[in-house]
N, C-alpha and C. Protein backbone atom coordinates (compact mmCIF):
# COMPACT_ATOMS: atom_id res chain seq x y z
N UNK A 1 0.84 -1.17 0.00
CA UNK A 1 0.00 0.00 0.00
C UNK A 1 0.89 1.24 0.00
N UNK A 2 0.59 2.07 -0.88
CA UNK A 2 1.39 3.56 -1.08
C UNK A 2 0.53 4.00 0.67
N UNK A 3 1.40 5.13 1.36
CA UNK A 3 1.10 5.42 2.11
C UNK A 3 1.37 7.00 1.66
N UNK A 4 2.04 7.46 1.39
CA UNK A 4 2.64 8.83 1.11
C UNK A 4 3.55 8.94 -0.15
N UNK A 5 2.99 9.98 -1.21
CA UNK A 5 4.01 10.10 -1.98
C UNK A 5 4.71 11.55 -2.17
N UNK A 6 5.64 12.07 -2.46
CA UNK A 6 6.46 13.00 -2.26
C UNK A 6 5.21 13.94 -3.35
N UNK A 7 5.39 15.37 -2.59
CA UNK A 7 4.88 16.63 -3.73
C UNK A 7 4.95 16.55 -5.07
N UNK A 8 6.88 16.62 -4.79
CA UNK A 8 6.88 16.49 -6.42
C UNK A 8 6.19 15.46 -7.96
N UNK A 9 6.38 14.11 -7.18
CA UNK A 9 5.89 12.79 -7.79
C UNK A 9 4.00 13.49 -8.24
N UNK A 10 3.10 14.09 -7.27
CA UNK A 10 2.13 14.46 -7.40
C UNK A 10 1.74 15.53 -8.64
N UNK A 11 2.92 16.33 -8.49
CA UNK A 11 2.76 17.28 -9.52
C UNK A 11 3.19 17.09 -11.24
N UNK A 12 4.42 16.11 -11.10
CA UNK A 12 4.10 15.41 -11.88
C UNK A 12 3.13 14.93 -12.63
N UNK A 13 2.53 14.14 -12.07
CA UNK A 13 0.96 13.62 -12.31
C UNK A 13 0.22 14.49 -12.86
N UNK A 14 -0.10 15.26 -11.46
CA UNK A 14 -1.24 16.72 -12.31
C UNK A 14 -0.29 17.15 -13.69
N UNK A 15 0.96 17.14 -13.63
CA UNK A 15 1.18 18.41 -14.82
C UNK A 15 0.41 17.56 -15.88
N UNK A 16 0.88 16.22 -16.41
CA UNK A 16 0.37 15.05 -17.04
C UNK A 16 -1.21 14.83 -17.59
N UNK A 17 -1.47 15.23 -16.26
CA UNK A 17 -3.12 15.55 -16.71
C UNK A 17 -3.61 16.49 -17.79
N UNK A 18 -3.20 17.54 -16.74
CA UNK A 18 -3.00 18.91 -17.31
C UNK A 18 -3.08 19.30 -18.97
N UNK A 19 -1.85 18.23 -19.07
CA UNK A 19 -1.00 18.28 -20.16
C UNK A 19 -2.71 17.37 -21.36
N UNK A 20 -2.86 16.51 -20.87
CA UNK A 20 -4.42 15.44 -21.64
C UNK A 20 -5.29 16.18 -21.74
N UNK A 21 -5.42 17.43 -20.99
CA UNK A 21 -6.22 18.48 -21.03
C UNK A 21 -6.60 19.90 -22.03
N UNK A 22 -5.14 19.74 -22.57
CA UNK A 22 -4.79 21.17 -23.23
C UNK A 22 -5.58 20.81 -24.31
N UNK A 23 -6.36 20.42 -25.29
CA UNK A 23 -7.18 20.31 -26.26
C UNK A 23 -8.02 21.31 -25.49
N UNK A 24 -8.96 20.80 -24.53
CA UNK A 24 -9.94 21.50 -24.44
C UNK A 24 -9.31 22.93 -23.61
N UNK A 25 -8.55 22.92 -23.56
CA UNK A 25 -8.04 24.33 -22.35
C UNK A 25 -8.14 24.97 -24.11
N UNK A 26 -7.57 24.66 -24.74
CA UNK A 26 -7.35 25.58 -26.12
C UNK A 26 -8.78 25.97 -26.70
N UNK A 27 -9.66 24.92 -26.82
CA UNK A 27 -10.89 24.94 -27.26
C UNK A 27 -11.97 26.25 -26.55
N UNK A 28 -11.39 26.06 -25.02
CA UNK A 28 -12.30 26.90 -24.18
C UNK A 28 -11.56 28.15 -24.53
N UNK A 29 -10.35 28.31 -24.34
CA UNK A 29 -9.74 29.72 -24.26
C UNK A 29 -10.35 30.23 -25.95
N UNK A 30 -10.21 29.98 -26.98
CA UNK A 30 -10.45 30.55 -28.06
C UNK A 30 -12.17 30.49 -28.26
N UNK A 31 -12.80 29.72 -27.75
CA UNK A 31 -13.89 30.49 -27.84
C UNK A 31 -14.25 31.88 -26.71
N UNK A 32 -13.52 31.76 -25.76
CA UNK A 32 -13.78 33.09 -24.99
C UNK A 32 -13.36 33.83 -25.47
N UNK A 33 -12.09 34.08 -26.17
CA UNK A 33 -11.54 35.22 -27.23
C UNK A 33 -12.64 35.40 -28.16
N UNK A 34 -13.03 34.63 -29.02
CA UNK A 34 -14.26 35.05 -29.83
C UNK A 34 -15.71 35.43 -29.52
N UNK A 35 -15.63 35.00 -28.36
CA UNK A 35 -17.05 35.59 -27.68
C UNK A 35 -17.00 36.90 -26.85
N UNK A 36 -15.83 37.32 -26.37
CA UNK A 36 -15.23 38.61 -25.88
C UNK A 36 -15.40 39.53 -26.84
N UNK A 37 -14.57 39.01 -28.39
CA UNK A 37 -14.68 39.87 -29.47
C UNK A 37 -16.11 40.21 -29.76
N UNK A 38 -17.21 39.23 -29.62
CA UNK A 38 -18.30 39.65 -30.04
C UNK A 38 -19.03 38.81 -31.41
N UNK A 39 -18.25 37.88 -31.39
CA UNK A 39 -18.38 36.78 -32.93
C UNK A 39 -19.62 36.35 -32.12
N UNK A 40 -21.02 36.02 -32.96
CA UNK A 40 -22.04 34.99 -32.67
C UNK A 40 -21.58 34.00 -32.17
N UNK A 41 -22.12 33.63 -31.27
CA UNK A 41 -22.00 32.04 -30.26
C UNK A 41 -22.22 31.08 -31.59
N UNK A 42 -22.75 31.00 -32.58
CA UNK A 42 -23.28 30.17 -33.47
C UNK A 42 -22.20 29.59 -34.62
N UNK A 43 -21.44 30.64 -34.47
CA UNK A 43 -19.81 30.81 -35.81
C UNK A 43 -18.85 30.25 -34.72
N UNK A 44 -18.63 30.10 -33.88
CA UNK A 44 -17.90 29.42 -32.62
C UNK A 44 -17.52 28.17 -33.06
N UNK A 45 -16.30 27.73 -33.18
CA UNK A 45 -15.57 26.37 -33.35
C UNK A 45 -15.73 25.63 -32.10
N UNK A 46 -16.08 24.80 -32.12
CA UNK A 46 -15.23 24.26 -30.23
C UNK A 46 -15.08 22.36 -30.55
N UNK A 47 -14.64 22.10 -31.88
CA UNK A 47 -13.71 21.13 -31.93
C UNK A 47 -14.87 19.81 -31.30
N UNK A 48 -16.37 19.38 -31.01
CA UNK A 48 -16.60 18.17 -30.80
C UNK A 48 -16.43 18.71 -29.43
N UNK A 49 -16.34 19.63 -28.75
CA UNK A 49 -16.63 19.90 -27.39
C UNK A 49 -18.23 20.64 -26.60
N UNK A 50 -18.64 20.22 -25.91
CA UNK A 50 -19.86 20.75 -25.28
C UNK A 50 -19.60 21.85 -24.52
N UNK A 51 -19.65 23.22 -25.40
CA UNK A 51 -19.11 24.18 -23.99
C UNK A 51 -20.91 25.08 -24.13
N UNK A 52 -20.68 25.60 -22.67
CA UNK A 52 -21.96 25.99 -22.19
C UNK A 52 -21.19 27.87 -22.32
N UNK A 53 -23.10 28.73 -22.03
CA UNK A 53 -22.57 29.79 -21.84
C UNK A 53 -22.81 30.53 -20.26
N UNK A 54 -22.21 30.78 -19.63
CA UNK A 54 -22.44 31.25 -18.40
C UNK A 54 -22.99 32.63 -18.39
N UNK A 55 -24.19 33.00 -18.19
CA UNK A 55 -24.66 34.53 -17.58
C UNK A 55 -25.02 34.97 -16.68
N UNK A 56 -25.02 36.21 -16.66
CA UNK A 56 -24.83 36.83 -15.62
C UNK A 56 -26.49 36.56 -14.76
N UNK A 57 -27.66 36.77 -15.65
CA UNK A 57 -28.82 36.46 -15.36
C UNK A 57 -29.05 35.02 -16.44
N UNK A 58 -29.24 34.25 -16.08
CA UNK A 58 -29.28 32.76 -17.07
C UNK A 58 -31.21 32.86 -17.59
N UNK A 59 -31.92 33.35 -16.89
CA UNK A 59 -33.42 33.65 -17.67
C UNK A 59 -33.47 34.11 -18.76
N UNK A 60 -32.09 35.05 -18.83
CA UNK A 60 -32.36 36.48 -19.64
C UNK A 60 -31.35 36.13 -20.83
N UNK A 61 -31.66 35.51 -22.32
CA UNK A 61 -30.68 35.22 -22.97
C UNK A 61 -29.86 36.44 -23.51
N UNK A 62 -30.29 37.79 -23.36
CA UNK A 62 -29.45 38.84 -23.86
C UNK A 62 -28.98 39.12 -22.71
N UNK A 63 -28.85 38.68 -21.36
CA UNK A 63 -28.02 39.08 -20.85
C UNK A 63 -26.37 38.95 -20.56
N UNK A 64 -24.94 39.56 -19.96
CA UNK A 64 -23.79 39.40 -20.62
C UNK A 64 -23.63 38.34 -20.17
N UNK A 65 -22.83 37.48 -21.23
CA UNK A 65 -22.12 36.03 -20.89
C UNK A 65 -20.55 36.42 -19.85
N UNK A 66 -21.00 35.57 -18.65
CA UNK A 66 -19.49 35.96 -17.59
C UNK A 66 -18.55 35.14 -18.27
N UNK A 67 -19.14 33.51 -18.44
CA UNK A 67 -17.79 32.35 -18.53
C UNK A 67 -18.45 31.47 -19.75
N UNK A 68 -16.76 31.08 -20.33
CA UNK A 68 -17.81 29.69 -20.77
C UNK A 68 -17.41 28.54 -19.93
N UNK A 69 -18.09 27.63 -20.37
CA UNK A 69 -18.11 26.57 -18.85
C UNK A 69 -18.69 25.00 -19.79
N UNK A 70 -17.52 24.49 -19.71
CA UNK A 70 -17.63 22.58 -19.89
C UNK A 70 -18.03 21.81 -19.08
N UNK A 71 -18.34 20.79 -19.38
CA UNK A 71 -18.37 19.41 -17.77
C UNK A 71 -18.13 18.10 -18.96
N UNK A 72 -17.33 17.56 -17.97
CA UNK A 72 -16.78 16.04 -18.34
C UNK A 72 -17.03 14.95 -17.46
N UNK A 73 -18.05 13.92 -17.50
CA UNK A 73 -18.57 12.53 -16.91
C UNK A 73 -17.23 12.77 -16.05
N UNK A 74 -17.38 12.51 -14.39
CA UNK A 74 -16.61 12.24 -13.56
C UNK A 74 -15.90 11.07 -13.31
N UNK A 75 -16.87 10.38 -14.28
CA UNK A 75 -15.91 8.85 -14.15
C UNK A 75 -14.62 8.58 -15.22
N UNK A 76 -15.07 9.74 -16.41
CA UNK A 76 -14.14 10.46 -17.66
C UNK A 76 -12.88 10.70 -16.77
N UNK A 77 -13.19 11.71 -16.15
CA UNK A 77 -12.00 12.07 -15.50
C UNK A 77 -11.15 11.48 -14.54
N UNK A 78 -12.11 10.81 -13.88
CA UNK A 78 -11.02 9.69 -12.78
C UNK A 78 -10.42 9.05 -13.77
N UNK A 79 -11.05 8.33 -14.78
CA UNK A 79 -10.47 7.33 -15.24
C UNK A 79 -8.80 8.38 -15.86
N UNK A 80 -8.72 9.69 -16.30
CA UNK A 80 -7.92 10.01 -16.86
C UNK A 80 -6.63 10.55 -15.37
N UNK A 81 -7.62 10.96 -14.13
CA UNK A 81 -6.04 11.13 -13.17
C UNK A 81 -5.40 9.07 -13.31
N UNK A 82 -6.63 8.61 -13.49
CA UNK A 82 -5.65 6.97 -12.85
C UNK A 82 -4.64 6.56 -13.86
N UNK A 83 -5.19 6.68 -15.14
CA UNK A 83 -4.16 6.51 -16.04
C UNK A 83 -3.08 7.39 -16.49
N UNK A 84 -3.13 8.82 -15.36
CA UNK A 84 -1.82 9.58 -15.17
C UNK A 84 -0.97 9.35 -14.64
N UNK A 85 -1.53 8.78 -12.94
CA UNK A 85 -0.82 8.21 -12.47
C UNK A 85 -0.08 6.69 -12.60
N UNK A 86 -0.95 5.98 -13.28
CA UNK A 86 -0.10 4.76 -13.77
C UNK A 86 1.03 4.94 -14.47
N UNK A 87 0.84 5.76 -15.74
CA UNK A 87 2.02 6.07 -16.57
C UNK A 87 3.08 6.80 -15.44
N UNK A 88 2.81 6.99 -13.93
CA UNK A 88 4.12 7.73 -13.35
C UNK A 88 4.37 6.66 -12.38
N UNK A 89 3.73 4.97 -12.65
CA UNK A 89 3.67 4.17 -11.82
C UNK A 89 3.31 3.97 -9.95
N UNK A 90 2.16 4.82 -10.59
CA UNK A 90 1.19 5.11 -8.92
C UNK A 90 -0.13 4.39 -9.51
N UNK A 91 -0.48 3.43 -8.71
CA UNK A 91 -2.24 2.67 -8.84
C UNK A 91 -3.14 3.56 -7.36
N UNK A 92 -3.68 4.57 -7.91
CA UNK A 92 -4.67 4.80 -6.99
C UNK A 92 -5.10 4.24 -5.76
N UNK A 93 -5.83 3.06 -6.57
CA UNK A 93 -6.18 2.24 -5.75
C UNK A 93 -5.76 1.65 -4.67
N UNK A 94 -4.12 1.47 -4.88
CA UNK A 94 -3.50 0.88 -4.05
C UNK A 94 -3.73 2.28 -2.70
N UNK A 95 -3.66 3.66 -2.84
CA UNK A 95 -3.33 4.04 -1.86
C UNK A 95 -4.77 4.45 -1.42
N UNK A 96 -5.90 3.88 -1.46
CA UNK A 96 -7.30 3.84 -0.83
C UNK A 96 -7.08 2.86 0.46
N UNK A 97 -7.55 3.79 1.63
CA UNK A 97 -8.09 3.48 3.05
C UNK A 97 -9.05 3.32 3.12
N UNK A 98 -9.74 1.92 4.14
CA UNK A 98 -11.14 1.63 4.52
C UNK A 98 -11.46 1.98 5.79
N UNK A 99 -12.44 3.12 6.00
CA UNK A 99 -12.74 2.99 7.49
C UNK A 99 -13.31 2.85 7.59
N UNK A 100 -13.53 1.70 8.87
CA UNK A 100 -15.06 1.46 9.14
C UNK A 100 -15.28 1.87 10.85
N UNK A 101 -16.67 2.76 11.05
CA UNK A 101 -16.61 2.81 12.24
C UNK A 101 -17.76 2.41 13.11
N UNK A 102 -17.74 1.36 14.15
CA UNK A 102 -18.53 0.66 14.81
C UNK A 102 -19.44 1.17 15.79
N UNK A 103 -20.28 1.38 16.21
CA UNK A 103 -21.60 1.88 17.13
C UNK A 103 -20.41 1.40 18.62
N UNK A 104 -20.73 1.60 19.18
CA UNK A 104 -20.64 1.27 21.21
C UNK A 104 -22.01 0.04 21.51
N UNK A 105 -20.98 -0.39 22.26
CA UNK A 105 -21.90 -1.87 22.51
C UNK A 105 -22.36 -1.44 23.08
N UNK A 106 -24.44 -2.16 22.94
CA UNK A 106 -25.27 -1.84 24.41
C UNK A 106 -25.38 -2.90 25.23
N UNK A 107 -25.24 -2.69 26.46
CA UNK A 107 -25.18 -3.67 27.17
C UNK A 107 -26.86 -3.86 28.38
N UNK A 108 -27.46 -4.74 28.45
CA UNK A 108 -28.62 -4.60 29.10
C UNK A 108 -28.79 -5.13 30.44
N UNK A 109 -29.53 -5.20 31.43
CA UNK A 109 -29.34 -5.74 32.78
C UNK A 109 -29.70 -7.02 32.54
N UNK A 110 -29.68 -8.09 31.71
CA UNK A 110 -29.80 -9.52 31.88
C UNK A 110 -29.08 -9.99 30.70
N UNK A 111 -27.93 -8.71 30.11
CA UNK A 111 -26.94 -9.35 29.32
C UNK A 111 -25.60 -9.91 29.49
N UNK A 112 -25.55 -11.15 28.94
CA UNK A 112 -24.08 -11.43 29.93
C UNK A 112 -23.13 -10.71 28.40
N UNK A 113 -23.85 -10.75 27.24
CA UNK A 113 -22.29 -9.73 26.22
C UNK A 113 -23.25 -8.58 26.09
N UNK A 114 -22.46 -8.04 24.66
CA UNK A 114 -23.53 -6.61 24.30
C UNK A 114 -24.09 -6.84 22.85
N UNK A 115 -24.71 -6.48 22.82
CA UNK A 115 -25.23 -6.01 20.99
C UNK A 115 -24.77 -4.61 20.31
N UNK A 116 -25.31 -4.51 19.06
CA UNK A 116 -25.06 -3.16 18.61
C UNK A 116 -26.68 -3.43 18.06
N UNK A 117 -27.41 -2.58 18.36
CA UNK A 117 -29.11 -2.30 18.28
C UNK A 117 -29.26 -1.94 16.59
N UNK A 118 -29.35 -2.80 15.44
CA UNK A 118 -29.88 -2.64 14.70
C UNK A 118 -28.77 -2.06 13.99
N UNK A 119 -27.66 -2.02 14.31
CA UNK A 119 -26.21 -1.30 14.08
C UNK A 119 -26.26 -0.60 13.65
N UNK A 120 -26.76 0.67 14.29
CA UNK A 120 -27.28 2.19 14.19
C UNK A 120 -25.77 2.74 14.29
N UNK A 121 -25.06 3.33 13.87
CA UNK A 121 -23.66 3.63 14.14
C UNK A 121 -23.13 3.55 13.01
N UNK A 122 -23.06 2.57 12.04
CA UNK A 122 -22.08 2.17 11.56
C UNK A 122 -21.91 2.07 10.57
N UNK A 123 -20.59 2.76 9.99
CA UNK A 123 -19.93 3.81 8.86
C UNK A 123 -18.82 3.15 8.59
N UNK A 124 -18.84 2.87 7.17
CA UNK A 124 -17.98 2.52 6.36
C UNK A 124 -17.60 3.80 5.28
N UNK A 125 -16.51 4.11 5.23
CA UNK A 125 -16.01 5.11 4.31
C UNK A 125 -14.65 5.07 3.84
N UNK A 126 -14.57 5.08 2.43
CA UNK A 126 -13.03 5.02 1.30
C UNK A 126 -12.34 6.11 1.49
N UNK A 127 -11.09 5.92 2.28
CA UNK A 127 -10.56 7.81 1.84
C UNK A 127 -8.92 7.10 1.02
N UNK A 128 -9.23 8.22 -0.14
CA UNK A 128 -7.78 8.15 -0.63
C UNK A 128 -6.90 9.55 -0.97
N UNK A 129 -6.35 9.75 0.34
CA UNK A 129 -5.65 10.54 0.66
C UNK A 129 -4.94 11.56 -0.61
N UNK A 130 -4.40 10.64 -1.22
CA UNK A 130 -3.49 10.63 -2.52
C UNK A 130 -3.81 11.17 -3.90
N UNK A 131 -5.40 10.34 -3.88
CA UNK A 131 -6.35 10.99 -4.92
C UNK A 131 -6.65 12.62 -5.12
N UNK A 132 -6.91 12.67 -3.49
CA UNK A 132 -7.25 14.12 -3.07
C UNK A 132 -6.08 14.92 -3.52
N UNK A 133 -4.82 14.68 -3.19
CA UNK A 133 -4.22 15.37 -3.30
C UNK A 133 -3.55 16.09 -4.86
N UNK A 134 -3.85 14.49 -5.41
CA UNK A 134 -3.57 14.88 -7.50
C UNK A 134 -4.59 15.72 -7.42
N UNK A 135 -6.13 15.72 -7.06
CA UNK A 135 -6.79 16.37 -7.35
C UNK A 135 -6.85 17.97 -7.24
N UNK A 136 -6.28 18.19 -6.08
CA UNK A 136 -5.74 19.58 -5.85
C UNK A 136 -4.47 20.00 -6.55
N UNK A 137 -3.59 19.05 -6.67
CA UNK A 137 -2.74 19.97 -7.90
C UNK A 137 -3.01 19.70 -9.01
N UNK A 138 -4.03 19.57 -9.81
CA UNK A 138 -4.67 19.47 -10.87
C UNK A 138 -5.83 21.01 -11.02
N UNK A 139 -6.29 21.33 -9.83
CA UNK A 139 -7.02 22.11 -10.00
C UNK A 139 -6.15 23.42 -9.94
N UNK A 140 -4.89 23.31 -9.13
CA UNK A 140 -4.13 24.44 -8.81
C UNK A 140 -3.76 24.75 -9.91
N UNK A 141 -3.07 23.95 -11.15
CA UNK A 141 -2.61 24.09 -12.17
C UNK A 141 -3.54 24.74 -13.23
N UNK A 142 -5.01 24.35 -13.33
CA UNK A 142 -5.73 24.78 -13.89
C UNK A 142 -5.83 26.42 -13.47
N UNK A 143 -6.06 26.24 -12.35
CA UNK A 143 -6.30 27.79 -12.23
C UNK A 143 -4.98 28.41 -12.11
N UNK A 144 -4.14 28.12 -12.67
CA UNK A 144 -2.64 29.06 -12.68
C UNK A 144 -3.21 29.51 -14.86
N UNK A 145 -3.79 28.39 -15.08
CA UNK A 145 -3.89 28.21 -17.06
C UNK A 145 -5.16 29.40 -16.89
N UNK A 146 -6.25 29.50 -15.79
CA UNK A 146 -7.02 30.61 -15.68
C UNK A 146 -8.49 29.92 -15.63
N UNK A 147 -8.38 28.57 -15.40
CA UNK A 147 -9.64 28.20 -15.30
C UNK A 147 -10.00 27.62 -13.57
N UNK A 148 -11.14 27.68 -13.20
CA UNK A 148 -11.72 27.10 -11.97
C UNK A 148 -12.62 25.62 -12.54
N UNK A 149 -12.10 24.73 -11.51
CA UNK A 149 -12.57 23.31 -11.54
C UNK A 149 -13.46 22.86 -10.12
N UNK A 150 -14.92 22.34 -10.48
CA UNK A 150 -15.31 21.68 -9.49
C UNK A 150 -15.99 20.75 -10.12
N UNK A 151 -16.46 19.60 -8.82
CA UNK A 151 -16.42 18.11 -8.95
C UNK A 151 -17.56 17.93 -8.34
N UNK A 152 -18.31 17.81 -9.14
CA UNK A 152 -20.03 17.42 -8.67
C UNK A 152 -20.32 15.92 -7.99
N UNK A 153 -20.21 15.23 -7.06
CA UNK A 153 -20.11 14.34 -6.58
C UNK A 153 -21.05 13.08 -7.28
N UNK A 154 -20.42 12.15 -8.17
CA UNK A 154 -21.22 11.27 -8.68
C UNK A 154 -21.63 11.71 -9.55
N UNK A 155 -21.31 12.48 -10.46
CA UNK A 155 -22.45 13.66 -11.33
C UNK A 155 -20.85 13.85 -12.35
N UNK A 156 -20.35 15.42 -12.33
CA UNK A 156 -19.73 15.68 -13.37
C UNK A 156 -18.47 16.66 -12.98
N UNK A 157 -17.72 16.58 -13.61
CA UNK A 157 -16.50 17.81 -12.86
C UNK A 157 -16.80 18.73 -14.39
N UNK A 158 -17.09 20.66 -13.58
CA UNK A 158 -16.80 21.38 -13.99
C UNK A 158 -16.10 22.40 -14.40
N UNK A 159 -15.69 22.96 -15.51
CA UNK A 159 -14.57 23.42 -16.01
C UNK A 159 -14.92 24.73 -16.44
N UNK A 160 -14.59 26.30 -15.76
CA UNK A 160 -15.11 27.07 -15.88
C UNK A 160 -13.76 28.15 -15.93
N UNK A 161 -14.48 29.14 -17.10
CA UNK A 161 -13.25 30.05 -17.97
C UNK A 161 -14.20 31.35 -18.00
N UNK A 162 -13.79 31.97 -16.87
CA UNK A 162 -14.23 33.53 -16.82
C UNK A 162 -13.79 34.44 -18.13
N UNK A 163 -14.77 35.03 -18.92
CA UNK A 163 -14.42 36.07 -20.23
C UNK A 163 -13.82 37.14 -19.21
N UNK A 164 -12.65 37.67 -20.52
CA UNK A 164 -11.80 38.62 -20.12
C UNK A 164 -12.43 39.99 -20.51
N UNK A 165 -12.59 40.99 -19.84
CA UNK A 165 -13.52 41.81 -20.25
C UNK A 165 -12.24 42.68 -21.25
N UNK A 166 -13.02 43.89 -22.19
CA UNK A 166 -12.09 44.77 -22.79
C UNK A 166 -11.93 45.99 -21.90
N UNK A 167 -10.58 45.81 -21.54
CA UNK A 167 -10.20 47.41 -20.96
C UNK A 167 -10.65 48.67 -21.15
């Protein structure tokens, strides 16, 4: 079991990602240039990518677009940190912890052991320390490239590119 791996080895990884990423980092950044400029959303290239438009009021379709904004199946994306980290010879998996945590025995006045009542208590939960942590320098990196990333739990990780306004 990996227990700890050094910063650097991590960043690695993320850069790697990062790096599987730059299609759409390019895709998103040049349509925000063209939508900044003022080109129809409709004349917009985006390469076989689903990019959304972010506004400021989302009712109001003439109102100003802030970001444009992607999402990629979350299981898309795990699957792409795991096969980052494999190619840097890290298995995820291996560094997943099981905790499980047990209720308090009840004990009754004509019990000679205890029970756990219907095992009201008791929590089983995966933490992988490691995961978390590619995941944060993956997002750090992104937002150094200018984008914000969040991770819809079971759902979708979003990829969001604030328009640069004109000076």
């Amino acid at each position: 079991m990996v227990s700890e791996r050094p910063g650097e080895e991590l960043e690695q990884i993320a850069a790697r990602v990062v790096e599987s990423l730059e299609e759409l980092i390019a895709v998103m950044k040049e349509a925000a240039n063209q939508v900044s400029c003022g080109r129809p959303v409709e004349e917009i290239q985006v390469g076989g990518y689903q990019l959304y438009l972010a506004r400021k009021n989302p009712e109001d379709s003439k109102s100003c677009i802030e970001a444009i904004v992607c999402t990629m199946d979350l299981e898309d994306y795990m699957d792409l940190l795991e096969s980052a980290a494999a190619e840097e010879g890290l298995c995820l998996d291996d560094a997943a912890e099981l905790e499980v945590t047990m209720p308090e025995a009840e004990f009754g006045e004509n019990m000679v052991t205890g029970g756990f009542g219907n095992f009201v208590g008791v929590s089983v939960e995966l933490h992988n320390s490691c995961l978390e942590e590619l995941m944060e320098s993956v997002c750090r990196l992104l937002v150094e490239r200018g984008l914000a990333v969040a991770c819809v739990p079971d759902e979708d990780v979003v990829f969001y590119l604030p328009l640069r306004r004109p000076a």
